[in-house]
Every structure is written in C-alpha cells, then in structure tokens.
C-alpha atoms as a PDB file:
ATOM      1  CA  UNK A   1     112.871  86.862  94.536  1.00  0.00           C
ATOM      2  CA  UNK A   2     112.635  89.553  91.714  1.00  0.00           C
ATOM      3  CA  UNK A   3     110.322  91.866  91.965  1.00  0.00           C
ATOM      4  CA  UNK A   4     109.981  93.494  88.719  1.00  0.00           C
ATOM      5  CA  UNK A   5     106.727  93.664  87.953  1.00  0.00           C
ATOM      6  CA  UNK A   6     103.620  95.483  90.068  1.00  0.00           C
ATOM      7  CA  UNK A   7     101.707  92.446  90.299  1.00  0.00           C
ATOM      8  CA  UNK A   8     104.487  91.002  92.479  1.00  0.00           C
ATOM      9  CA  UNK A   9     104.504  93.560  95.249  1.00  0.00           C
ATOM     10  CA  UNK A  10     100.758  94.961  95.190  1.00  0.00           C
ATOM     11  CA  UNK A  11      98.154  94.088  97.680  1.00  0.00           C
ATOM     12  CA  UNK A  12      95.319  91.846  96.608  1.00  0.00           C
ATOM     13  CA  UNK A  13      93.418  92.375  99.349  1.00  0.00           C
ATOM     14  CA  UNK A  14      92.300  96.043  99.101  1.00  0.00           C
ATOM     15  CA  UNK A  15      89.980  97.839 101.320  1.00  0.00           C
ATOM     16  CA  UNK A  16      88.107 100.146  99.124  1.00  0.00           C
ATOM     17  CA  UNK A  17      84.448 102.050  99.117  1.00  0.00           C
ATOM     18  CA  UNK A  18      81.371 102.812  97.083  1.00  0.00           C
ATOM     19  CA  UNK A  19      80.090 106.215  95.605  1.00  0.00           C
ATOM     20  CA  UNK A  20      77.528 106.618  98.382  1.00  0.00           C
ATOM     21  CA  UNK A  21      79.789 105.586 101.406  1.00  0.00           C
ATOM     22  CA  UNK A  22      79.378 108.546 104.442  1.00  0.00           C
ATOM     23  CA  UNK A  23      82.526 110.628 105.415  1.00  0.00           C
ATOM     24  CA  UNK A  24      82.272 109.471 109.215  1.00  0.00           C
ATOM     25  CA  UNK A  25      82.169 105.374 107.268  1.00  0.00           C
ATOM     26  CA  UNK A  26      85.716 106.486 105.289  1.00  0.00           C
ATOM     27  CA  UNK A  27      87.321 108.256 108.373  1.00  0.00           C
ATOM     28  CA  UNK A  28      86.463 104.535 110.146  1.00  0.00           C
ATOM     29  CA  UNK A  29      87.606 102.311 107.519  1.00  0.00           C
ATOM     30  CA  UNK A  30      90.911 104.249 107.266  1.00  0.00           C
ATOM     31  CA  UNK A  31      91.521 103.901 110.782  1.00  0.00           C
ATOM     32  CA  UNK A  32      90.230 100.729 111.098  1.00  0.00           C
ATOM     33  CA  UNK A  33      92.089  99.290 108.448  1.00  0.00           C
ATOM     34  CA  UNK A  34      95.660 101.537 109.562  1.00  0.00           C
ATOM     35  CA  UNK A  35      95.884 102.641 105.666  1.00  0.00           C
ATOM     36  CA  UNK A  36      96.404 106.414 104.444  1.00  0.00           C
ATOM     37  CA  UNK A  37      93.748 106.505 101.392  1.00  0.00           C
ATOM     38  CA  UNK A  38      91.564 103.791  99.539  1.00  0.00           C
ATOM     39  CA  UNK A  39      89.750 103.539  95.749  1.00  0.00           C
ATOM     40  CA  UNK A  40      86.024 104.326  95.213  1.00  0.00           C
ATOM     41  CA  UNK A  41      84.519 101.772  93.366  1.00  0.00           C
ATOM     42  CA  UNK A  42      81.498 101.279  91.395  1.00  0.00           C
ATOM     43  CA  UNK A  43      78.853  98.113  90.911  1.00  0.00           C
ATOM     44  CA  UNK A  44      81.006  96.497  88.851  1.00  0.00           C
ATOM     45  CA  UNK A  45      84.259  96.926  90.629  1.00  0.00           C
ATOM     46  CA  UNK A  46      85.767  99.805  88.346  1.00  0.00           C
ATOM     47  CA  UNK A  47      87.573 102.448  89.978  1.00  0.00           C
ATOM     48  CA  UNK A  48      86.271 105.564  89.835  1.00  0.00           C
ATOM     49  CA  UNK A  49      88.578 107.733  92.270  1.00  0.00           C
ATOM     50  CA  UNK A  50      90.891 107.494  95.235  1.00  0.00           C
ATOM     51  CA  UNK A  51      90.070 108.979  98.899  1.00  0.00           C
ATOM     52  CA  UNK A  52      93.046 109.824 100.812  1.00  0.00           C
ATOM     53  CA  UNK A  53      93.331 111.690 104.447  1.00  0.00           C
ATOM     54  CA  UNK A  54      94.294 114.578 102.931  1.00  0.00           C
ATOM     55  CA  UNK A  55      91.184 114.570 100.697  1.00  0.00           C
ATOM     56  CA  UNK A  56      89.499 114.050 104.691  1.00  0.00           C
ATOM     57  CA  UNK A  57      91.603 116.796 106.325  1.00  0.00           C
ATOM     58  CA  UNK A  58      90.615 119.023 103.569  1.00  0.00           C
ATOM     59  CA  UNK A  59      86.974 118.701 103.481  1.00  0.00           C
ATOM     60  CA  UNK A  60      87.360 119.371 107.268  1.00  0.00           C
ATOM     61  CA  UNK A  61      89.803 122.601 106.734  1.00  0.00           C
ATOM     62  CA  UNK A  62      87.970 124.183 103.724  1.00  0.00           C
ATOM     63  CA  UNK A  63      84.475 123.997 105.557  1.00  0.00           C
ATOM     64  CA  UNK A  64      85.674 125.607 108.147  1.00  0.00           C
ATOM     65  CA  UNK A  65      86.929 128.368 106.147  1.00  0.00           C
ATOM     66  CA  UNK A  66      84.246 128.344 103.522  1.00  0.00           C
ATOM     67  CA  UNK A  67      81.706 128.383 106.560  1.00  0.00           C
ATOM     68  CA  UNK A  68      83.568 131.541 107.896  1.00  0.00           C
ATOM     69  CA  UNK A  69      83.241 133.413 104.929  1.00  0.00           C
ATOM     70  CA  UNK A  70      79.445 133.195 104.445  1.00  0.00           C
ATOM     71  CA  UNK A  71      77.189 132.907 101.218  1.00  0.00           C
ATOM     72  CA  UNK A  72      79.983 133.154  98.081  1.00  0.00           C
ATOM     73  CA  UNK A  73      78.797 132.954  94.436  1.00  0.00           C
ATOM     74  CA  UNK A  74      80.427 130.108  93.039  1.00  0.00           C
ATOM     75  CA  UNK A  75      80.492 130.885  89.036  1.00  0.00           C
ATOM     76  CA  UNK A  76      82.896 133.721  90.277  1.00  0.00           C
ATOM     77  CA  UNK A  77      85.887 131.844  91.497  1.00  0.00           C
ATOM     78  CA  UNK A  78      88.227 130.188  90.322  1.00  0.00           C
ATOM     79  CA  UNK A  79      88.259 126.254  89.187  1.00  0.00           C
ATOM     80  CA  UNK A  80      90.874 125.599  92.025  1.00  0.00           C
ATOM     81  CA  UNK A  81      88.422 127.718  94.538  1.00  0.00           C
ATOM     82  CA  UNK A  82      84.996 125.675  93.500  1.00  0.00           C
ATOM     83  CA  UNK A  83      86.611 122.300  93.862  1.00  0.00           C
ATOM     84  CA  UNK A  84      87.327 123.361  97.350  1.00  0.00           C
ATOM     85  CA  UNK A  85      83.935 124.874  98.007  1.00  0.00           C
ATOM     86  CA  UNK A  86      82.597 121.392  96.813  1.00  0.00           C
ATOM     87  CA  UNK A  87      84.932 119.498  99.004  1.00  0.00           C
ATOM     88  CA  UNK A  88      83.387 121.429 101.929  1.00  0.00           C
ATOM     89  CA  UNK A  89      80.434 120.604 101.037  1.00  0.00           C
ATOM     90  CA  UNK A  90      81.093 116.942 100.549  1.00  0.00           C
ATOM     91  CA  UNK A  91      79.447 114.272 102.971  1.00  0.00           C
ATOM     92  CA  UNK A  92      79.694 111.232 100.505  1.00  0.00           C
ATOM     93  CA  UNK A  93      82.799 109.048  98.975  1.00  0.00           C
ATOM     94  CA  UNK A  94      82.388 110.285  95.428  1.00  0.00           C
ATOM     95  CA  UNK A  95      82.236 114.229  96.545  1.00  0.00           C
ATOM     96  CA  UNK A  96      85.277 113.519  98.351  1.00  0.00           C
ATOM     97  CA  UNK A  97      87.350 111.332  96.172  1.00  0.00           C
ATOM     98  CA  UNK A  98      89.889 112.867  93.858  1.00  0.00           C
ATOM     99  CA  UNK A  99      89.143 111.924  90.166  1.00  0.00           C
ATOM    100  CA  UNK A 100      90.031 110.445  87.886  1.00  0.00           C
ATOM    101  CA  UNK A 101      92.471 107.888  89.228  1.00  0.00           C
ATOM    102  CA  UNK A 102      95.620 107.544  88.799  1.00  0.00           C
ATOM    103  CA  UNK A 103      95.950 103.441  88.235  1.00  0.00           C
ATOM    104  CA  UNK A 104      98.454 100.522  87.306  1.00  0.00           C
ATOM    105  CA  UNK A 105      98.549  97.682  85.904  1.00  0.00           C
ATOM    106  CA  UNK A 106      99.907  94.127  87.206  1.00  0.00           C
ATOM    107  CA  UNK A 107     102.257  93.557  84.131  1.00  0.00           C
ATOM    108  CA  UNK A 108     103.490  97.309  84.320  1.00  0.00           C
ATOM    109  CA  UNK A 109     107.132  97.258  85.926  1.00  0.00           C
ATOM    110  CA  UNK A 110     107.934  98.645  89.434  1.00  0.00           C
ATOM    111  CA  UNK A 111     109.692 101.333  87.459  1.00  0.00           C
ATOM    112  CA  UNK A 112     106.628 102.618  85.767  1.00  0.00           C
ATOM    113  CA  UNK A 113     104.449 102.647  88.594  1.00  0.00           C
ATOM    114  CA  UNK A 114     107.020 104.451  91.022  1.00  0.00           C
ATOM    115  CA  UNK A 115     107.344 107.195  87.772  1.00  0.00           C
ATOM    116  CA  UNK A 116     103.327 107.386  87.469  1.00  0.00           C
ATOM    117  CA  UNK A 117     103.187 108.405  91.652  1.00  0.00           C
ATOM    118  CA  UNK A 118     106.436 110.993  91.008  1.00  0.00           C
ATOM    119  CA  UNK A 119     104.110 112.931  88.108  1.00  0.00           C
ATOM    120  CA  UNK A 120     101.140 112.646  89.825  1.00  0.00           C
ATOM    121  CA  UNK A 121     102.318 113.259  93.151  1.00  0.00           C
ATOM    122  CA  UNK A 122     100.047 110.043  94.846  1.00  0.00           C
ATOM    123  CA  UNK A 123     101.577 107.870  97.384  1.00  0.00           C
ATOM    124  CA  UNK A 124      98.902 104.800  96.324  1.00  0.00           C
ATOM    125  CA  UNK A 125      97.853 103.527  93.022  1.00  0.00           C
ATOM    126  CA  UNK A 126      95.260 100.988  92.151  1.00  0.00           C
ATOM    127  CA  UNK A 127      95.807  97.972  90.242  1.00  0.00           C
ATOM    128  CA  UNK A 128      93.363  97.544  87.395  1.00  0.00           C
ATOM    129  CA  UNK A 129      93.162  94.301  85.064  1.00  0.00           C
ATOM    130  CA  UNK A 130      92.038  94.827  81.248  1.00  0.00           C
ATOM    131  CA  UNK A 131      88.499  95.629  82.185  1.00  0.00           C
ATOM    132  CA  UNK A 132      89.214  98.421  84.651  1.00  0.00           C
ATOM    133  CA  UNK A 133      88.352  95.985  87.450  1.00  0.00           C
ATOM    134  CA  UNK A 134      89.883  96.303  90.503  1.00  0.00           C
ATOM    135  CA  UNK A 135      92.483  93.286  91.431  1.00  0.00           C
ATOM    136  CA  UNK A 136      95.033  95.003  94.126  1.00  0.00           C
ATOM    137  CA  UNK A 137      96.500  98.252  94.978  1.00  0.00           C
ATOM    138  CA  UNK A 138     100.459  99.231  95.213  1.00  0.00           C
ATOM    139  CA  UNK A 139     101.807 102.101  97.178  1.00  0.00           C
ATOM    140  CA  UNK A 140     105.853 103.659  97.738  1.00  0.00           C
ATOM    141  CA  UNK A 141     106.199 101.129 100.509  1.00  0.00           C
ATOM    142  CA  UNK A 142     105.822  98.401  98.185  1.00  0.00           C
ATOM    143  CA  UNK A 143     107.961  99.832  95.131  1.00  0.00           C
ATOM    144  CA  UNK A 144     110.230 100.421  98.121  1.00  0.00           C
ATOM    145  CA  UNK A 145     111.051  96.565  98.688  1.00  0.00           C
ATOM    146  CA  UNK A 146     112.798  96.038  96.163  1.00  0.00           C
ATOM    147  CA  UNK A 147     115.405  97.684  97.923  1.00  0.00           C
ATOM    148  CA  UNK A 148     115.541  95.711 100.779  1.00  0.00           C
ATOM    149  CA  UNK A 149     116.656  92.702  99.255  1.00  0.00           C
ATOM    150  CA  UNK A 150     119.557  90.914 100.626  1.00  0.00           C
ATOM    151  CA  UNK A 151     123.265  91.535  98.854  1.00  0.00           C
ATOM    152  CA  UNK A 152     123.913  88.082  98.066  1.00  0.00           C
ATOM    153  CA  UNK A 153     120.300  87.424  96.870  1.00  0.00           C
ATOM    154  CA  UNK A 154     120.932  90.605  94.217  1.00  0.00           C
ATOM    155  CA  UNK A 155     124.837  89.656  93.463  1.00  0.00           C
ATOM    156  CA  UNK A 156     123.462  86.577  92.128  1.00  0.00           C
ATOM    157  CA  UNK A 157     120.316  88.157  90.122  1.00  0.00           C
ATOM    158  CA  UNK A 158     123.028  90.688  88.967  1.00  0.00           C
ATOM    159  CA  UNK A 159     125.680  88.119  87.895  1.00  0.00           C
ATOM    160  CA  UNK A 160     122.684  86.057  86.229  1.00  0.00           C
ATOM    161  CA  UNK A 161     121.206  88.766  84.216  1.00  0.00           C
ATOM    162  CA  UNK A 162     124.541  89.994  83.091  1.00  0.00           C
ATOM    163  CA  UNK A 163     126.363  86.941  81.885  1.00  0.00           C
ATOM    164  CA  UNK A 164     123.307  85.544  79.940  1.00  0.00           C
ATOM    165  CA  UNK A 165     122.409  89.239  78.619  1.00  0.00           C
ATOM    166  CA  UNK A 166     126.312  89.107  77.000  1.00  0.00           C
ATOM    167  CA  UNK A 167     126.410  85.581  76.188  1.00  0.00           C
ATOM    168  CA  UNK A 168     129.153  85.243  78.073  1.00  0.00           C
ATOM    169  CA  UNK A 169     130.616  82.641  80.683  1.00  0.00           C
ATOM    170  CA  UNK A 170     129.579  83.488  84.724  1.00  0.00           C
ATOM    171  CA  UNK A 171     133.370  83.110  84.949  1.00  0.00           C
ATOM    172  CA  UNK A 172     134.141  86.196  82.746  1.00  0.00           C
ATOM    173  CA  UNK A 173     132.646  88.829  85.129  1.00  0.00           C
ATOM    174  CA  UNK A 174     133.053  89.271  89.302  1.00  0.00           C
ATOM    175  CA  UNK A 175     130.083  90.820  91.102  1.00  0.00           C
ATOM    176  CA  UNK A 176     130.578  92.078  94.623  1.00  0.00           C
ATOM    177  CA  UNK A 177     127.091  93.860  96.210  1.00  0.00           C
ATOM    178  CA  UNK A 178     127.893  96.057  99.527  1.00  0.00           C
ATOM    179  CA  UNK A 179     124.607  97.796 100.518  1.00  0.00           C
ATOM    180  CA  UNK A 180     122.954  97.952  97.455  1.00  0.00           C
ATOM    181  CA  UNK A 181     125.850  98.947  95.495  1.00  0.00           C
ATOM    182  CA  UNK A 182     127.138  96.894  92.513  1.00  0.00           C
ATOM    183  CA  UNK A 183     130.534  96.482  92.138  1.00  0.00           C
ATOM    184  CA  UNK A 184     131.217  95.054  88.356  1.00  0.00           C
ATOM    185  CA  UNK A 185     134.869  93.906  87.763  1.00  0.00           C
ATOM    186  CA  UNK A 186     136.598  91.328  84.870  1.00  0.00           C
ATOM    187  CA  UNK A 187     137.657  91.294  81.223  1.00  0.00           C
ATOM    188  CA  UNK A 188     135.471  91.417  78.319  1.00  0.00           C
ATOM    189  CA  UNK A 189     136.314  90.799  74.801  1.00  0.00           C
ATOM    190  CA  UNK A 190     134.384  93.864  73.709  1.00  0.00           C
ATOM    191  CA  UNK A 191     133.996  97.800  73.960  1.00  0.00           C
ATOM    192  CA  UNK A 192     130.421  98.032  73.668  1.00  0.00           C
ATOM    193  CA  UNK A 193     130.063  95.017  76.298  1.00  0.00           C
ATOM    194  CA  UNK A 194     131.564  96.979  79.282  1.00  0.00           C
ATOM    195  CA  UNK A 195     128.595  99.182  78.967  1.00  0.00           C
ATOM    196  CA  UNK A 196     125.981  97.198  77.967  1.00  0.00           C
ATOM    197  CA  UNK A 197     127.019  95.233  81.386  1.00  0.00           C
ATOM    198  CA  UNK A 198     126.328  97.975  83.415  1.00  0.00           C
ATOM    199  CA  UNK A 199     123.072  99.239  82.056  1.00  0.00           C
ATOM    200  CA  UNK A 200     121.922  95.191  82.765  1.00  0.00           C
ATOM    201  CA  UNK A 201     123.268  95.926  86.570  1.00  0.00           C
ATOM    202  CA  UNK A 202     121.530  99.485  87.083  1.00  0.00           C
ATOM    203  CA  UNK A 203     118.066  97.747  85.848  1.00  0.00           C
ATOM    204  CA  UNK A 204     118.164  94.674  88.334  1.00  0.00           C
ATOM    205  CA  UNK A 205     115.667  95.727  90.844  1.00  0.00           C
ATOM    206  CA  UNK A 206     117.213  96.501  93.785  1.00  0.00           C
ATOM    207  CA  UNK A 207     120.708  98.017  92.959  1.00  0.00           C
ATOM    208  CA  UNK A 208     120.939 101.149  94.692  1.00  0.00           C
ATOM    209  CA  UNK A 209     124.673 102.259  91.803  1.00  0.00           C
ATOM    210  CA  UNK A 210     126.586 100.293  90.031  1.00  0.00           C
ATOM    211  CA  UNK A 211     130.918 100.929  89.978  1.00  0.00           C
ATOM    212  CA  UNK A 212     131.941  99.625  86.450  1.00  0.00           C
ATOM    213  CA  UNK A 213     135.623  98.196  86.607  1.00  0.00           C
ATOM    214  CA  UNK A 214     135.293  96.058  83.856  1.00  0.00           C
ATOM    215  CA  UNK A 215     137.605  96.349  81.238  1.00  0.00           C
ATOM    216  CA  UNK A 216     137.748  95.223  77.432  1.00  0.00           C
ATOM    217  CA  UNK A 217     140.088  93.639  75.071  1.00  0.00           C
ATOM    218  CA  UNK A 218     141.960  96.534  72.855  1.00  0.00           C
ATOM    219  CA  UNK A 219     140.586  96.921  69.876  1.00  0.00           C
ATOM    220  CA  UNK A 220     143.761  97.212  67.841  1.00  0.00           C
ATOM    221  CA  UNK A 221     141.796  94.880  65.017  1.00  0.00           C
ATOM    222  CA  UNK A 222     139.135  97.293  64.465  1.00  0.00           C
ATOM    223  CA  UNK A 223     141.624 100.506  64.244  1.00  0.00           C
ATOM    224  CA  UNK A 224     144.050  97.802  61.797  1.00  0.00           C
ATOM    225  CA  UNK A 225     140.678  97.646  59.054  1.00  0.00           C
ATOM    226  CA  UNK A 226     139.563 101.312  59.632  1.00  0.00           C
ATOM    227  CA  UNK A 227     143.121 102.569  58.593  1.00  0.00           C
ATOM    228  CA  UNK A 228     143.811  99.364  55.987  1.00  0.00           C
ATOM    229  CA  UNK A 229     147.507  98.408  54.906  1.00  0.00           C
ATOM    230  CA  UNK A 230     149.081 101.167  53.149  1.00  0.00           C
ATOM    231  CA  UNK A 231     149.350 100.172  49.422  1.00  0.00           C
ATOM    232  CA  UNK A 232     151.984 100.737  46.312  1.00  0.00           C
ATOM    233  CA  UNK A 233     151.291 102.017  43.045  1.00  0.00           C
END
C-alpha cells in the first residue's frame, strides 16, 4: 500500500462538536473517545476551529490566575493577555476553540500536511472537501505510517517508481531496503539519471535515506562534441 495522499491515512470517522457544546461535554468526549483535541463545527458541517487539551488545561490554568488577580481592564493588555483572559472566561466550544483552523485536504500529499502541522505547530488537522465540509481528520500518528511499512513492500514501490520514472528496464537498477534505508546500486547509461534515481527513491513514502551507488556510463561522447575535431587550414 502507498500512502501518498491524506485521504489514504485520515480518519473518516471524526468525533467533533458544535459552537454551543459545554466545557464539562468536551472534557467527556475527549476522554470518552481517548483522542487529544477535536474540530468545532457549524450547521452545515464547516469547521470553524479545533479544541485541543491544551486549549482545556488552559482555560483551567488562566482562570485560576486571572481569578487571583482580581478585576483587570482588558483594553489595557496586550492581544496575547486578552485571549487568555477570554479563555478563562470560556464555558462553551467556540470560546474555547483555537481559530481559525488549520485544515487539509484529501488530495493534498502526506508531505504537505506533515509541513502544514510543523508551521503551525498542531498535532491534528481536519480534512475538508471543496465546500469546507468536514469528511475526516489526520494527525502525526497517521503521517507517521508511512514509515512503518515493511522493507520488501517499499523495495518493490522503490524499484517500481524508479525504473518506470527512467524508462529503463527493472533489470538495470538493484534495490536493497534495510530499515527504511534505500540502498540504490547498478549502471545507468546517463549522468543526469543517477540523480534523478535518487530524488524518485527519497520521495517514495516511507524511505527513511537513500545510499546512491549507482553509477553512469562515461560520457566521453559528450566531452568528444563539446571540444570538436581539431581542424586544418
């Protein structure tokens, strides 16, 4: 199996809330359902924000603290210091929820979607189709598989990809896979080839390196029409 896209590692089944859902109803549906955060949806199944437990364990922290220091005039702090004021204050789904959301697509590649949590530091992104409606949700555990694939499963993805990205015969290269690690070897006609194989490699979803011993044909053609036969007056 290749897993190259999000749509073929995300979860279609998502458990997800509305705007008006209660903290105490989150804080049960993330333990109930064993998952770390969930998207806020509205009526028509567009995501409007993510709840995590740190967005939870935050509410509970800053209240604490913003209780503590008494009556504060907002307009005076800070944007950072408000949004945490209003997280204290928050009893519902949509105060909590960090907005906007961060989402993917089911056609965007693993790639993309494990960039997209790196920026935005989220460990969870929801899957939206061309409306904005919700259809799944992926998170690093999922981009994550793709690593777990068996050797011989990717030595034969890699040796695939490879020969029919070159043109050339399955014959003319030897892929060996040892924990994740491509091991390229074999004799190609051309320079540019021996590279071009191993960019093919590194992209196959679940090579951890690749180790390019390929070699190439010597180009003694080429470097005979750059210089040209020497000529008589």
């Amino acid at each position: 199996m290749r897993y190259r896209r999000v749509k073929d590692v995300m979860t279609q089944e998502v458990v997800r809330t509305g705007r008006e859902t209660s903290f105490k109803q989150v804080a049960r549906l993330l333990s109930e359902h064993r998952v770390s955060g969930l998207p806020v949806v509205d009526d028509a199944r567009n995501v409007v924000g993510v709840i995590s437990e740190t967005d939870l364990l935050e509410h509970q922290a800053q209240r604490e603290e913003w209780h503590g220091r008494g009556h504060v005039r907002l307009p005076r702090l800070t944007r950072a210091a408000r949004t945490a004021a209003a997280k204290a204050r928050a009893g519902t789904a949509e105060q909590l929820m960090t907005r906007p959301a961060v989402t993917a697509t089911p056609e965007q590649y693993v790639t993309e979607a494990a960039r997209a949590m790196r920026e935005h530091r989220v460990e969870r992104l929801p899957v939206v189709d061309d409306e904005d409606h919700l259809v799944g949700i992926v998170t690093r555990g999922d981009l994550l598989r793709v690593f777990l694939r068996a050797d011989e499963e990717l030595r034969r993805d890699v040796l695939d990809q490879v020969t029919r990205g070159l043109g050339v015969p399955r014959y003319a290269v030897d892929v060996t896979v040892d924990a994740g690690v491509v091991t390229l070897r074999g004799h190609l006609e051309r320079r540019e080839d021996v590279a071009l194989a191993a960019q093919i490699a590194a992209h196959v979803d679940g090579a951890v390196a690749v180790t390019n011993r390929l070699t190439h044909r010597p180009d003694t053609v080429r470097a005979h029409r750059v210089g040209g036969p020497s000529g008589h007056m």
